[in-house]
Protein backbone atom coordinates (compact mmCIF):
# COMPACT_ATOMS: atom_id res chain seq x y z
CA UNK A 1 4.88 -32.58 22.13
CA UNK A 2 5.50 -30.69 25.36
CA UNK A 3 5.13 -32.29 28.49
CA UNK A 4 4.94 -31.45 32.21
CA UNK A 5 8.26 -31.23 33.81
CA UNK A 6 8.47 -34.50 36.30
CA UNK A 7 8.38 -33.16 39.92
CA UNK A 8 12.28 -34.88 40.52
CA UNK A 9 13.64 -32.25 37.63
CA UNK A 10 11.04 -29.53 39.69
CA UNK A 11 14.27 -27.38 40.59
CA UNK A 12 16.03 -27.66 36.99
CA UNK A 13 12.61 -26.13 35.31
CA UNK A 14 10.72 -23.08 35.70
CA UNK A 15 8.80 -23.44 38.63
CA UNK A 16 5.41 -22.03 36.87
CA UNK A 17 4.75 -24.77 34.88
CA UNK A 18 6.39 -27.54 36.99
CA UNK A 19 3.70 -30.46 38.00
CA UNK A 20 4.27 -28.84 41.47
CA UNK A 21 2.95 -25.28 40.62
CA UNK A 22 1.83 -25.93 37.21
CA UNK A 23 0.38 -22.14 37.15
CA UNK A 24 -2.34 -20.69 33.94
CA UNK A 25 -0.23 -17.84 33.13
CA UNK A 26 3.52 -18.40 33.27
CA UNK A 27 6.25 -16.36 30.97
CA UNK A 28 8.62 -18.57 31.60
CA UNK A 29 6.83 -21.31 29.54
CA UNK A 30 6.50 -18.53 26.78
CA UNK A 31 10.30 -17.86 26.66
CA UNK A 32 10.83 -21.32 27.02
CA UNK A 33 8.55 -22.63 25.06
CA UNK A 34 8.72 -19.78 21.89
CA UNK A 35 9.53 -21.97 18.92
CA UNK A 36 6.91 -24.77 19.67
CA UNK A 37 4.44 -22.13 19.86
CA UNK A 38 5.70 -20.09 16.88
CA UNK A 39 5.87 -23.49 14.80
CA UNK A 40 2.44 -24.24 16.05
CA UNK A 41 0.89 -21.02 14.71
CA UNK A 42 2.50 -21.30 11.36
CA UNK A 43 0.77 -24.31 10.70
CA UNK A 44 -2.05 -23.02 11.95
CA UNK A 45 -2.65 -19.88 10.09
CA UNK A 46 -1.25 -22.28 6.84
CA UNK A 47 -3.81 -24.61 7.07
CA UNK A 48 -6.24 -21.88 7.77
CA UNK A 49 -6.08 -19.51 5.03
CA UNK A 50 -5.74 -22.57 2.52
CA UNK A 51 -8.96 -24.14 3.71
CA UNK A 52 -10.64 -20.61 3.43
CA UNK A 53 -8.85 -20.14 -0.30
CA UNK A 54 -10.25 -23.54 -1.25
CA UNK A 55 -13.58 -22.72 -0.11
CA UNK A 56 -13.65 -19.73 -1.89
CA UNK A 57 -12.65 -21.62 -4.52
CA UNK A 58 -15.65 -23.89 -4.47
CA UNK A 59 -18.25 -21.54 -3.38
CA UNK A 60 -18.29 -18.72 -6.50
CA UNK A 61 -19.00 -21.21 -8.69
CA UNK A 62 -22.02 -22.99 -7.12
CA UNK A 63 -23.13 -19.49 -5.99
CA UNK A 64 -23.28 -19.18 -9.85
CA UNK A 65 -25.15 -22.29 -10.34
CA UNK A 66 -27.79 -21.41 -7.83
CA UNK A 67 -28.26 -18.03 -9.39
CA UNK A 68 -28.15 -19.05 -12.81
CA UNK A 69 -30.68 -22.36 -12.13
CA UNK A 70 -32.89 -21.45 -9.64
CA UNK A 71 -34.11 -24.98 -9.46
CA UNK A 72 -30.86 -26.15 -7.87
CA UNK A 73 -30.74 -23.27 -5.64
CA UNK A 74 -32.56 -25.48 -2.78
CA UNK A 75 -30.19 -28.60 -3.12
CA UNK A 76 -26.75 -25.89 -3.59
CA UNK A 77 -27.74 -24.01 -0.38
CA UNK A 78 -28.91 -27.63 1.52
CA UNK A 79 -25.85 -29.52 0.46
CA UNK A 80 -23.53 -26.73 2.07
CA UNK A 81 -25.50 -26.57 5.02
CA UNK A 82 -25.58 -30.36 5.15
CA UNK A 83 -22.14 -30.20 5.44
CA UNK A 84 -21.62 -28.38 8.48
CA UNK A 85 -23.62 -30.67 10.20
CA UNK A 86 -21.21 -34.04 9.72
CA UNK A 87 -19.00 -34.31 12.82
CA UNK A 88 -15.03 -33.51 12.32
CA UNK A 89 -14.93 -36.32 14.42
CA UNK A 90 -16.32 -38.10 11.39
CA UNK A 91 -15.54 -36.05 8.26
CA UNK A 92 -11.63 -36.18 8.98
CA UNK A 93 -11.25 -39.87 9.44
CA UNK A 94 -14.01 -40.04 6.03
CA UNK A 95 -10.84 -38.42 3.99
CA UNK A 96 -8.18 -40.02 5.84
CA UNK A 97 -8.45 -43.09 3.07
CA UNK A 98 -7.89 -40.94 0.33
CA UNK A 99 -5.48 -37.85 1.88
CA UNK A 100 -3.96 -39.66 4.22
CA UNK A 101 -2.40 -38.10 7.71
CA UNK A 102 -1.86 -34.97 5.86
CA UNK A 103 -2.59 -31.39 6.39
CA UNK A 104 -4.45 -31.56 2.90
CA UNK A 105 -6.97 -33.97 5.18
CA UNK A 106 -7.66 -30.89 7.59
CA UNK A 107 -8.11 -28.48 4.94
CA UNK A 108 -10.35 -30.15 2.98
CA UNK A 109 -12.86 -30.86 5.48
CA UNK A 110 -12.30 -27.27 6.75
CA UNK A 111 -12.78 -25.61 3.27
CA UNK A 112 -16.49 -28.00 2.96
CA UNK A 113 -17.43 -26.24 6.25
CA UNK A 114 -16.68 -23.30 5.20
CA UNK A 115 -19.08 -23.36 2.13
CA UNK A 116 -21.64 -23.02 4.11
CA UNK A 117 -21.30 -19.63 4.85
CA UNK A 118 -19.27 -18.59 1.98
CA UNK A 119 -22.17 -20.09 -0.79
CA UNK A 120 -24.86 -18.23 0.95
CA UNK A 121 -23.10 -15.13 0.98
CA UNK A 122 -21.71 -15.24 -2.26
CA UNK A 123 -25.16 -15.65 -3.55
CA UNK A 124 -26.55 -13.01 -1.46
CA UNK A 125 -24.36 -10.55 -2.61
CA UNK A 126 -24.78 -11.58 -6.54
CA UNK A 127 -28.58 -11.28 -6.14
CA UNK A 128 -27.97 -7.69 -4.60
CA UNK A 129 -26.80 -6.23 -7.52
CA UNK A 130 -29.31 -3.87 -9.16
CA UNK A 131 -30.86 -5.15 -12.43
CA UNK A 132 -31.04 -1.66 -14.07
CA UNK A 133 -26.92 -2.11 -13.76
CA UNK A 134 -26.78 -5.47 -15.69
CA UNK A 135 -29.48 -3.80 -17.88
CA UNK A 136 -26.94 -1.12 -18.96
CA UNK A 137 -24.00 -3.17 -18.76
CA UNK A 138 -25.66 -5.57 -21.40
CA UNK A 139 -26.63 -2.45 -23.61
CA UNK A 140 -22.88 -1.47 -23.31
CA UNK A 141 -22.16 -5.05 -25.04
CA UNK A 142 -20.91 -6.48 -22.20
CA UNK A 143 -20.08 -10.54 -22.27
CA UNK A 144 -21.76 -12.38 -19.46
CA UNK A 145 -18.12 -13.19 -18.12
CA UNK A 146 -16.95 -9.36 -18.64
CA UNK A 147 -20.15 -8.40 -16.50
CA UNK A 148 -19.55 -10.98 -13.67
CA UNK A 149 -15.95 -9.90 -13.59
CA UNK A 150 -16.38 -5.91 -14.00
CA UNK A 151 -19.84 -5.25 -12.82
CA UNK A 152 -21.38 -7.92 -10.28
CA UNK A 153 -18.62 -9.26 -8.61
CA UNK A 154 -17.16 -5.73 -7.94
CA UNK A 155 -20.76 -4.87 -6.42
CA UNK A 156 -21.11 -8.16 -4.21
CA UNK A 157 -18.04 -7.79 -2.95
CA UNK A 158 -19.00 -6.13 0.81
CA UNK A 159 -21.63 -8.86 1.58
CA UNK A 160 -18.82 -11.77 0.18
CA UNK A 161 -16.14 -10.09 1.98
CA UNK A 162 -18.81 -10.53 5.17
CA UNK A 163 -19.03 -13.72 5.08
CA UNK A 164 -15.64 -14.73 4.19
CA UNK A 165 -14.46 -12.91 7.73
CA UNK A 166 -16.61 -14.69 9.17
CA UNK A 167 -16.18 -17.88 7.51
CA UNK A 168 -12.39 -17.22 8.39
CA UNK A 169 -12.62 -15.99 11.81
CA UNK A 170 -14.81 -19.66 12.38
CA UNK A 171 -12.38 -21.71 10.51
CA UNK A 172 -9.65 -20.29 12.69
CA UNK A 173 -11.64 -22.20 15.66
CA UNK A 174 -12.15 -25.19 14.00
CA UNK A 175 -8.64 -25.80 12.79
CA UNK A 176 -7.65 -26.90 16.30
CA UNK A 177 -10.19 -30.14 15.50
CA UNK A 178 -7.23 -31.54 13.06
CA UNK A 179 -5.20 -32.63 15.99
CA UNK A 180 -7.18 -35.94 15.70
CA UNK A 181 -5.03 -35.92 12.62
CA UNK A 182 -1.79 -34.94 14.01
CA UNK A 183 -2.05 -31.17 12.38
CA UNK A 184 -4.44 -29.08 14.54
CA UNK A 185 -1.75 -26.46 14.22
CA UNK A 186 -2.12 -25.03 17.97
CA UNK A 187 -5.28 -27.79 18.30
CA UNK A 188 -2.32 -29.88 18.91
CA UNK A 189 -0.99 -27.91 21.92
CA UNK A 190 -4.42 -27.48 23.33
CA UNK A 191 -4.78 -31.22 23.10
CA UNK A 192 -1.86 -32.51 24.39
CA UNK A 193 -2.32 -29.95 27.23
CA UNK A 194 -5.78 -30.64 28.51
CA UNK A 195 -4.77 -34.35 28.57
CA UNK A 196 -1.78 -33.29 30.99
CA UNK A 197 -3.43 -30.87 32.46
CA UNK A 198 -0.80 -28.51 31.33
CA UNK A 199 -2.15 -24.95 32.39
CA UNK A 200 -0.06 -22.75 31.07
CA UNK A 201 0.12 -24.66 27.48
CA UNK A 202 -3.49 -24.75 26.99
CA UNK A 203 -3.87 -21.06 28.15
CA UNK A 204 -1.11 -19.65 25.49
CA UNK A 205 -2.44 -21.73 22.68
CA UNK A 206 -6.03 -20.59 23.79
CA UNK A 207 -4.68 -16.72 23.88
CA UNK A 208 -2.58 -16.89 20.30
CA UNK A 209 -6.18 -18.91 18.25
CA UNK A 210 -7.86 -15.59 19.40
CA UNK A 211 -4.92 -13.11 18.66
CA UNK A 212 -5.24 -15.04 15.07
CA UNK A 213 -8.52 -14.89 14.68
CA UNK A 214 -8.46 -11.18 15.38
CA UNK A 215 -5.57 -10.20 12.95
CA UNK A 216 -7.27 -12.09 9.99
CA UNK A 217 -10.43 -10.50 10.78
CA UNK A 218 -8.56 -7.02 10.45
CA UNK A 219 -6.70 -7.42 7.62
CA UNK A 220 -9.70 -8.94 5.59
CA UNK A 221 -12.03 -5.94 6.77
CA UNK A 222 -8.93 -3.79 5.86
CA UNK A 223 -8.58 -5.50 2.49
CA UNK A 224 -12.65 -5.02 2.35
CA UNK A 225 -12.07 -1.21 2.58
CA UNK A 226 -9.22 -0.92 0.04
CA UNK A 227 -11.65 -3.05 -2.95
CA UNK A 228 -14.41 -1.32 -1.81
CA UNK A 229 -13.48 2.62 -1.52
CA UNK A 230 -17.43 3.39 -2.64
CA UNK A 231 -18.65 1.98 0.80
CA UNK A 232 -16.90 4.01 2.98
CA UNK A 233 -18.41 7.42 4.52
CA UNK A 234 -17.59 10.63 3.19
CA UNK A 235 -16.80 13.53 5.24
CA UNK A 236 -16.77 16.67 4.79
């Protein structure tokens, strides 16, 4: 954990993030400082994209059971909402019994959040599919699990690829909450620095959760464009 250089070692540290100057924006702290930060960030994208993974995981197939029993459509779309609502304040701790101070505790109760955007998009986008199409595909002789694969998951895939960017670009924010468990990724630099009031620290790990955030967000809308080559526009 970083902390403040003492004002008696002032002259022996870079004098931007010294307690005397302790400035917001300070390169020195970024040369400095490099491999904390670039350590940070690894653990943060990790636990990231394997919370997002997992939820993705766990949302196609109760997406499925909604659509396929409409009667447990209300308590599939509640529960995931219900979710979202329980504190990380309180959810981590809840799984700290079982996971222990691990990063598997963070990304669990990061992938649950996450279903709650990730369900109601996956539905969303299996209901859009045209019912003339599953029509023909069953005339074709297509098995239910050939059609999902081949027809209607193809077809969902811009409004699921929606909400997984955004289910991403949100899980992103709330992976710095797992410093309460020791592995907030760069949540642990921004913690440790608003306690010290360490400027520069909690500026840098603010600047690289948005730069992140951002590069995800492109490369799943790029990823978007490559599966889905029928949504683009044509020109002439």
């Amino acid at each position: 954990m970083t902390l403040l250089a003492p004002v008696s070692q002032a002259a022996a540290q870079p004098s931007c993030y010294s307690r005397v100057v302790n400035e917001w924006f300070c390169l020195d702290y970024l040369r400095d400082r490099h491999d904390e930060l670039l350590d940070a960030s690894v653990q943060h994208l990790t636990i990231t994209v394997a919370a997002v993974l997992a939820g993705l995981v766990l949302a196609l197939p109760l997406a499925l059971l909604a659509r396929r029993f409409a009667r447990l459509e209300g308590a599939v779309l509640g529960l995931s909402t219900a979710l979202y609502t329980v504190p990380s304040l309180a959810l981590f701790p809840l799984l700290v019994p079982f996971t222990g101070l691990s990063p598997l505790t963070v990304v669990i109760g990061l992938a649950l959040y996450s279903l709650t955007v990730l369900v109601r998009n996956a539905l969303e986008g299996l209901r859009a599919v045209p019912d003339e199409v599953r029509e023909s595909a069953a005339g074709l002789g297509y098995s239910p699990l050939r059609m999902l694969t081949r027809i209607e998951l193809p077809l969902a895939l811009p409004v699921l690829m929606a909400g997984l960017r955004v289910a991403t670009v949100s899980t992103v924010a709330l992976t710095t909450v797992g410093a309460i468990v020791a592995y907030g990724g760069l949540g642990n630099l921004l913690a440790s620095g608003v306690q010290q009031d360490f400027k520069a620290q909690v500026l840098a790990a603010s600047l690289l959760c948005v730069v992140l955030a951002v590069v995800l967000d492109l490369l799943l809308l790029l990823v978007q464009r490559m599966l889905t080559p029928w949504t683009r526009t044509v020109t002439a």
